[in-house]
Protein backbone atom coordinates (compact mmCIF):
# COMPACT_ATOMS: atom_id res chain seq x y z
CA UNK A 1 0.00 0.00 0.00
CA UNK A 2 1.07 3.20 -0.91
CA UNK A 3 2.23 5.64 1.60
CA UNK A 4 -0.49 8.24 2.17
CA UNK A 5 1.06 11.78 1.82
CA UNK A 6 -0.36 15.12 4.49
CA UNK A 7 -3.20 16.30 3.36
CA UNK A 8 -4.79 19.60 5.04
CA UNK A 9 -8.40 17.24 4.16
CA UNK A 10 -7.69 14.44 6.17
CA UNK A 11 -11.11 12.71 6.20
CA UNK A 12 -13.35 13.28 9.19
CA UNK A 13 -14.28 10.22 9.79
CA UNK A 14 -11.09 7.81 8.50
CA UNK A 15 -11.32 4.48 7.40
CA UNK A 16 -9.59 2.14 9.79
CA UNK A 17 -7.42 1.59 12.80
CA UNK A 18 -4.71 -0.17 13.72
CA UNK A 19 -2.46 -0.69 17.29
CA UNK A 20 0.80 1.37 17.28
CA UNK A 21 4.45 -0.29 17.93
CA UNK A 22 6.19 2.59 18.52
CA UNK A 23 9.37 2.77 16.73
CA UNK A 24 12.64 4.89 16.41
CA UNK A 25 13.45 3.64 13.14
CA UNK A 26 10.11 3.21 11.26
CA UNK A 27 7.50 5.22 10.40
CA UNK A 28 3.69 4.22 10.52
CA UNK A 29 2.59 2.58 7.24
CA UNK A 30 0.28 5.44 6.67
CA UNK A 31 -0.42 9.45 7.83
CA UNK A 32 -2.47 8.72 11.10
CA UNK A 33 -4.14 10.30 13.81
CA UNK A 34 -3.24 8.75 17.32
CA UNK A 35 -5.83 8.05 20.28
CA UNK A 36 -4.49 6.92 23.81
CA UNK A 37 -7.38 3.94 24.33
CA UNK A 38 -9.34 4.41 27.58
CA UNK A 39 -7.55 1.54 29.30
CA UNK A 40 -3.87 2.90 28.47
CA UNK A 41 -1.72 5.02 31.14
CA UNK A 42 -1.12 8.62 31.23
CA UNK A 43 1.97 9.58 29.60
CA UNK A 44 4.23 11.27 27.32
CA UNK A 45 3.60 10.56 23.21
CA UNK A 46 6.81 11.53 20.99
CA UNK A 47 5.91 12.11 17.50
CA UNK A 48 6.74 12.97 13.77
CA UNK A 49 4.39 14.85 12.31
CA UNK A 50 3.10 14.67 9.15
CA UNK A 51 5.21 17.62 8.17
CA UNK A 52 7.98 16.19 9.42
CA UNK A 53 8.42 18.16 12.73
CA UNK A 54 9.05 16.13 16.46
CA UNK A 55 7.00 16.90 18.99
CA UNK A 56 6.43 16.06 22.14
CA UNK A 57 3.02 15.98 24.38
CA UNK A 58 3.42 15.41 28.14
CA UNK A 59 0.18 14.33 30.27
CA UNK A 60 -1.73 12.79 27.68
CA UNK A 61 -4.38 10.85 29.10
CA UNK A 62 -6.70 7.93 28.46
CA UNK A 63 -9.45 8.53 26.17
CA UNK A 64 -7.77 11.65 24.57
CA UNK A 65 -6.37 12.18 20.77
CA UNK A 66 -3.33 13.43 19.64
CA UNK A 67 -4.81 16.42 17.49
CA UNK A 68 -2.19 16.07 14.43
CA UNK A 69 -1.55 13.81 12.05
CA UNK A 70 1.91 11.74 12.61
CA UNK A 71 4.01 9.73 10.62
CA UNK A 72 5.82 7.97 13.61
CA UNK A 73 5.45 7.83 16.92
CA UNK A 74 8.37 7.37 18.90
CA UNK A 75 9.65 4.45 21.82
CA UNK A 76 12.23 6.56 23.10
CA UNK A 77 9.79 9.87 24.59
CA UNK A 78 6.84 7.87 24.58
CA UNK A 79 5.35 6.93 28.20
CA UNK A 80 1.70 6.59 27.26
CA UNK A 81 0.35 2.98 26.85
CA UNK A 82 -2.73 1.20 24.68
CA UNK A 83 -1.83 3.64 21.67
CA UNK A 84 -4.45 3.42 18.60
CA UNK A 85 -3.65 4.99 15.46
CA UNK A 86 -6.38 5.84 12.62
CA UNK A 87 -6.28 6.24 9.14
């Protein structure tokens, strides 16, 4: 599957969703918006963005999303558990 590129129309309601391995090395197969699931910990989420910027968000807790789209969320920065992207 093709890489999906940024697009400033990311669909409001996206198609699917997936569990994120957060990775150093690897970006996500596709653009996605991350959600901390309701049964994960409060934590830190390191990110790419879609534009290519890291980021950091401290205190994110269960139940909230990570309002950007990412390319790859991060192990090393990332304290947050039961991370869902969507797509």
């Amino acid at each position: 599957m093709a890489k999906t590129q940024y697009s400033p129309t990311f669909p409001m309601f996206p198609g699917d969703a997936a569990a994120v391995t957060p990775s150093d090395t690897q970006d996500l197969p596709e653009i996605s918006i991350i959600y901390v699931g309701a049964f994960g910990t409060t934590g830190a989420v390191k990110v790419t963005t879609a534009q290519g910027t890291e980021v950091t968000f401290l205190g994110v807790p269960p139940g909230a999303v990570i309002p950007v789209q990412v390319r790859r969320v991060w192990t090393t920065g990332t304290t947050a558990t039961n991370l869902v992207r969507v797509f």
